[in-house]
C-alpha atoms as a PDB file:
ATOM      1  CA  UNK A   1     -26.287  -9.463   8.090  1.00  0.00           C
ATOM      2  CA  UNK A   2     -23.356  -7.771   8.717  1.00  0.00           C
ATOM      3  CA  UNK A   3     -20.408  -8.655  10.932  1.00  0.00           C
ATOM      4  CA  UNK A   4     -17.265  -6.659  11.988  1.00  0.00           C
ATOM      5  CA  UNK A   5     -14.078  -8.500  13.400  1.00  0.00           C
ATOM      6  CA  UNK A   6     -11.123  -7.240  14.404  1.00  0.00           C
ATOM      7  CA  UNK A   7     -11.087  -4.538  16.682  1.00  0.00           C
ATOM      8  CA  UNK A   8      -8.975  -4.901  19.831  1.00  0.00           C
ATOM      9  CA  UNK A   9      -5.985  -3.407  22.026  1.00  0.00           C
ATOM     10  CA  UNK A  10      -3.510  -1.465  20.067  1.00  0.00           C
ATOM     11  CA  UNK A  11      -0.719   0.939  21.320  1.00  0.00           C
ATOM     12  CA  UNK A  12      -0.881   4.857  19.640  1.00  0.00           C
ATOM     13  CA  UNK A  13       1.048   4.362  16.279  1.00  0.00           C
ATOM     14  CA  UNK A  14       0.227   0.936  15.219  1.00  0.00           C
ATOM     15  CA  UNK A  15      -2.080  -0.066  12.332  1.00  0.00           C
ATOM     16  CA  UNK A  16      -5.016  -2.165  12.706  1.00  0.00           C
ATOM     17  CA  UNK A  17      -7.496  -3.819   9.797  1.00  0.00           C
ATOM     18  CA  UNK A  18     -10.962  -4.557  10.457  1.00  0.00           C
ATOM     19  CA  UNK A  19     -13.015  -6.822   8.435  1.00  0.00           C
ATOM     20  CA  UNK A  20     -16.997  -6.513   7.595  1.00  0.00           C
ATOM     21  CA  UNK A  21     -18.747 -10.215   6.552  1.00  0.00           C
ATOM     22  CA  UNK A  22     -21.557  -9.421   4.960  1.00  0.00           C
ATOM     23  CA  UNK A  23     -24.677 -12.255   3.818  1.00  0.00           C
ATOM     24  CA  UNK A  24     -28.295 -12.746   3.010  1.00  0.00           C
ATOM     25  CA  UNK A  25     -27.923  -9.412   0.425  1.00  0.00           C
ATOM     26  CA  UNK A  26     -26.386  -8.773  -2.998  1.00  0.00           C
ATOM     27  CA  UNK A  27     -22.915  -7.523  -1.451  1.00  0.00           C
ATOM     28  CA  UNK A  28     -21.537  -5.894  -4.907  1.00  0.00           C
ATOM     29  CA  UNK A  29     -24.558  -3.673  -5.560  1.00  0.00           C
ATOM     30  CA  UNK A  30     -24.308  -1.580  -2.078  1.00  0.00           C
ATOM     31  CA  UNK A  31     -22.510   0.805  -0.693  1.00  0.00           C
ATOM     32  CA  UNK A  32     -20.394   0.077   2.416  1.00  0.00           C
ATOM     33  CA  UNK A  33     -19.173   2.588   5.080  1.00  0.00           C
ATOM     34  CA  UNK A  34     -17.610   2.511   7.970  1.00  0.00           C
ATOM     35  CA  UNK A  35     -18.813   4.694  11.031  1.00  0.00           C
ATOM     36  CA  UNK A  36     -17.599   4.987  14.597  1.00  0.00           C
ATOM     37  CA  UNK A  37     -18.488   6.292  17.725  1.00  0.00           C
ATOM     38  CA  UNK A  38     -16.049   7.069  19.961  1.00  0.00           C
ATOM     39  CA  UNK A  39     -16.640   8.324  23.665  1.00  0.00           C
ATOM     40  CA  UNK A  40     -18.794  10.799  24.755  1.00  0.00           C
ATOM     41  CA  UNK A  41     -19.912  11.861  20.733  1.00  0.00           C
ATOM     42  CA  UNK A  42     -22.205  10.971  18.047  1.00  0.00           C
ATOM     43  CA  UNK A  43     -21.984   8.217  15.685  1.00  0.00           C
ATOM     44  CA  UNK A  44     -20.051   9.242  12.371  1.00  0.00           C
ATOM     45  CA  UNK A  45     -19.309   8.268   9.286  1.00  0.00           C
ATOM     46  CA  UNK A  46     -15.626   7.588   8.328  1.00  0.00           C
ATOM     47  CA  UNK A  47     -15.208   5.974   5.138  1.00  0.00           C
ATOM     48  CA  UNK A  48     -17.087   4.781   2.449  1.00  0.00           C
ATOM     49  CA  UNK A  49     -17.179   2.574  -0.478  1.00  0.00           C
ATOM     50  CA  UNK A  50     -19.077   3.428  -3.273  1.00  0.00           C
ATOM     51  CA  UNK A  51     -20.828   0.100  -5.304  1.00  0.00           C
ATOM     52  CA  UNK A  52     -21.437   2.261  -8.089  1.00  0.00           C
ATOM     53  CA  UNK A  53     -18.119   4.471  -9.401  1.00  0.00           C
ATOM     54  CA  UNK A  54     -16.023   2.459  -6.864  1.00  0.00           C
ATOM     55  CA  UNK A  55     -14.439   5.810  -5.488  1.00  0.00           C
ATOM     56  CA  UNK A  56     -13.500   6.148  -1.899  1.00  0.00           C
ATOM     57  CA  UNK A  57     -14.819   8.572   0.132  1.00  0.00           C
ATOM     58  CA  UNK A  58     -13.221  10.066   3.553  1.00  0.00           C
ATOM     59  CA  UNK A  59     -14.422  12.420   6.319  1.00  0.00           C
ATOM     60  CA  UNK A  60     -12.212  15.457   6.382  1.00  0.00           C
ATOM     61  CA  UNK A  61     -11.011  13.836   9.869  1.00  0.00           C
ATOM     62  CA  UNK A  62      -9.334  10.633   8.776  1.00  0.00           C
ATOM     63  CA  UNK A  63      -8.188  11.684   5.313  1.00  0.00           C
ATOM     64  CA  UNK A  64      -4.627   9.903   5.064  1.00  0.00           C
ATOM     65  CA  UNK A  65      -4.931   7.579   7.709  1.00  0.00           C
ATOM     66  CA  UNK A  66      -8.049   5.403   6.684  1.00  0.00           C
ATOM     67  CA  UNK A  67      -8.111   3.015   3.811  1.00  0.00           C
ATOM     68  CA  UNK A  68     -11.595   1.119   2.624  1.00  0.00           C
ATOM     69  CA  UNK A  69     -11.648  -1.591   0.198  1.00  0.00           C
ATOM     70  CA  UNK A  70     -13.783  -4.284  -0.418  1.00  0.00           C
ATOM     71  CA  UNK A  71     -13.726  -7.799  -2.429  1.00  0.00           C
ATOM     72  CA  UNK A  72     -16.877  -8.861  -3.662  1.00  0.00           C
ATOM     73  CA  UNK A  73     -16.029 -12.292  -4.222  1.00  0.00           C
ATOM     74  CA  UNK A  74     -15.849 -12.794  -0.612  1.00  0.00           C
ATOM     75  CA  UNK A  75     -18.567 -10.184   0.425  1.00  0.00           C
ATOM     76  CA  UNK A  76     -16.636  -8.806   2.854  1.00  0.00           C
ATOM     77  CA  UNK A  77     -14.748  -5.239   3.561  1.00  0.00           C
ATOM     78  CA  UNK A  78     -11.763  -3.966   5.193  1.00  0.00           C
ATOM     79  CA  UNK A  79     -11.160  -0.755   6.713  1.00  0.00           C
ATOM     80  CA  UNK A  80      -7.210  -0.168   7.615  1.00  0.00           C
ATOM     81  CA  UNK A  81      -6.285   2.570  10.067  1.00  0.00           C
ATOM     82  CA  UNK A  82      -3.067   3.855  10.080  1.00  0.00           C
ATOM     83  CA  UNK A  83      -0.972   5.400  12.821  1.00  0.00           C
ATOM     84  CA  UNK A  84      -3.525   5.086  15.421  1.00  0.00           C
ATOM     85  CA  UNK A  85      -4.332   7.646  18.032  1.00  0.00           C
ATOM     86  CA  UNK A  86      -6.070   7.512  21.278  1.00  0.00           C
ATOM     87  CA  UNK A  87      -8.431   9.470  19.678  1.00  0.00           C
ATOM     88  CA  UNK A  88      -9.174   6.712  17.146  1.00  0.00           C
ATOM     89  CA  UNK A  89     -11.046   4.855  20.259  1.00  0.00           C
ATOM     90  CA  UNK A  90     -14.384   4.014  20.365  1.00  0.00           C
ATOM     91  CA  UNK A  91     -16.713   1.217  18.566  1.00  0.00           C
ATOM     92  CA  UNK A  92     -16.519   0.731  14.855  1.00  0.00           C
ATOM     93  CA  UNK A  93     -19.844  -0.077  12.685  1.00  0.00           C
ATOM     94  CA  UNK A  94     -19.857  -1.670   8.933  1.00  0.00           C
ATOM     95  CA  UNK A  95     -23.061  -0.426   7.151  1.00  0.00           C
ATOM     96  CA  UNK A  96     -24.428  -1.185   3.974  1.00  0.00           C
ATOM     97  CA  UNK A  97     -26.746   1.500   2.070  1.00  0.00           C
ATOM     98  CA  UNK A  98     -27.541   2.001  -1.226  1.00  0.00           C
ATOM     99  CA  UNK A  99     -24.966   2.639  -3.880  1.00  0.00           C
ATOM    100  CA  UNK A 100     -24.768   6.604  -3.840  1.00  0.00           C
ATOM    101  CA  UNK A 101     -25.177   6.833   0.262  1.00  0.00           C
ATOM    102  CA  UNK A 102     -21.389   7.505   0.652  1.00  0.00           C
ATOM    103  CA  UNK A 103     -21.698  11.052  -0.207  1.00  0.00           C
ATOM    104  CA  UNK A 104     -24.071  11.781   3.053  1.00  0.00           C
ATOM    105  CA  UNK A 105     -22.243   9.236   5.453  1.00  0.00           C
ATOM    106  CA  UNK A 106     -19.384  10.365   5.058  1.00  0.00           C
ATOM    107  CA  UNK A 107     -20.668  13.798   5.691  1.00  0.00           C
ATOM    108  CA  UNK A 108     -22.921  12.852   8.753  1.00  0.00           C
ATOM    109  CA  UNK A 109     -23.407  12.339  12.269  1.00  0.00           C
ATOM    110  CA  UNK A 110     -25.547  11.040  14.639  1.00  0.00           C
ATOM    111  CA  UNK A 111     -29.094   9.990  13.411  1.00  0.00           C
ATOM    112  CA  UNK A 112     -28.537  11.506   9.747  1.00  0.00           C
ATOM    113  CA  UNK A 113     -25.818   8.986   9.949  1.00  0.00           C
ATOM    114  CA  UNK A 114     -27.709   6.245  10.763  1.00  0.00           C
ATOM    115  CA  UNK A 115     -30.278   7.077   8.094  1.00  0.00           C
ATOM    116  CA  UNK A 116     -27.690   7.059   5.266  1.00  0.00           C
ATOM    117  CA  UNK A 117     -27.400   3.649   5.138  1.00  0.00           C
ATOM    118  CA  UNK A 118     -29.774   0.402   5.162  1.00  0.00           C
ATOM    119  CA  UNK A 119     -28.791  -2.570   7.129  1.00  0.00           C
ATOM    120  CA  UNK A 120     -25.486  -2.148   9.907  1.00  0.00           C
ATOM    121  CA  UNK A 121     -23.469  -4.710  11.981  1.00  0.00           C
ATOM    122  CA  UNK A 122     -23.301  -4.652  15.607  1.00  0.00           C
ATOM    123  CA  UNK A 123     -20.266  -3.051  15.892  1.00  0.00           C
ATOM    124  CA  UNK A 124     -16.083  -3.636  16.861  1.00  0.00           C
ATOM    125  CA  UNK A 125     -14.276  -1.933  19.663  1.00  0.00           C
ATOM    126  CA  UNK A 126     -11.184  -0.367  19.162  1.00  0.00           C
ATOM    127  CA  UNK A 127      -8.908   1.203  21.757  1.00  0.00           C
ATOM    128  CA  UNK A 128      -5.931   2.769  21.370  1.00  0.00           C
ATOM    129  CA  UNK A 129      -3.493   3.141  24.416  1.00  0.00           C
ATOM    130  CA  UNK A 130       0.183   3.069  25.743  1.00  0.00           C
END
């Protein structure tokens, strides 16, 4: 199970954190990403984790303003968004795949996105405005 927190009301320019509990699975030997769908578009994959050479991978779209991490100990992960935009809006989804997904989902939308990874939370909203 997977379960996102910390999505909310927050005014263009702010940073925001959102958290990803994960149980009932090995946390340290998957891959976690973070996707979004924002209005009127496809699901997408923002960032990922990888379990296995620990890098961080970015879509081309968030590069600079996005930052994953994750502590095993407490089997959760954070994604931090910096200098938000209304653009940033939408409803954010945790996902954990197997440890070499973050290539793909990082790289995919819509049902290819979906497919990347194995087990997903329910989602956080997020919206950005003055």
């Amino acid at each position: 199970q997977l379960v996102e927190s910390g999505g909310g009301l927050v005014q263009p320019g702010r940073s925001l954190r959102l958290s990803c509990a994960a149980s009932g699975f090995t946390f340290a030997h998957y891959a976690i990403g973070w996707f979004r769908q924002v209005p009127g578009a496809d699901i997408e994959g923002v960032s990922c984790l990888s379990s296995s050479d620990g890098d961080p991978y970015h879509a081309d779209s968030v590069k600079g303003r996005f930052t994953i991490s994750r502590d095993n100990a407490k089997s959760t992960a954070y994604l931090e968004i910096h200098n938000l935009d209304p653009g940033d809006t939408g409803v954010y989804y945790c996902a954990a795949g197997d440890p070499w997904a973050c290539f793909t989902a990082v790289r995919s939308t819509g049902p290819r996105a979906r497919q990347s990874m194995r087990f997903w939370g329910k989602g956080t909203p997020v919206t950005v405005s003055a």
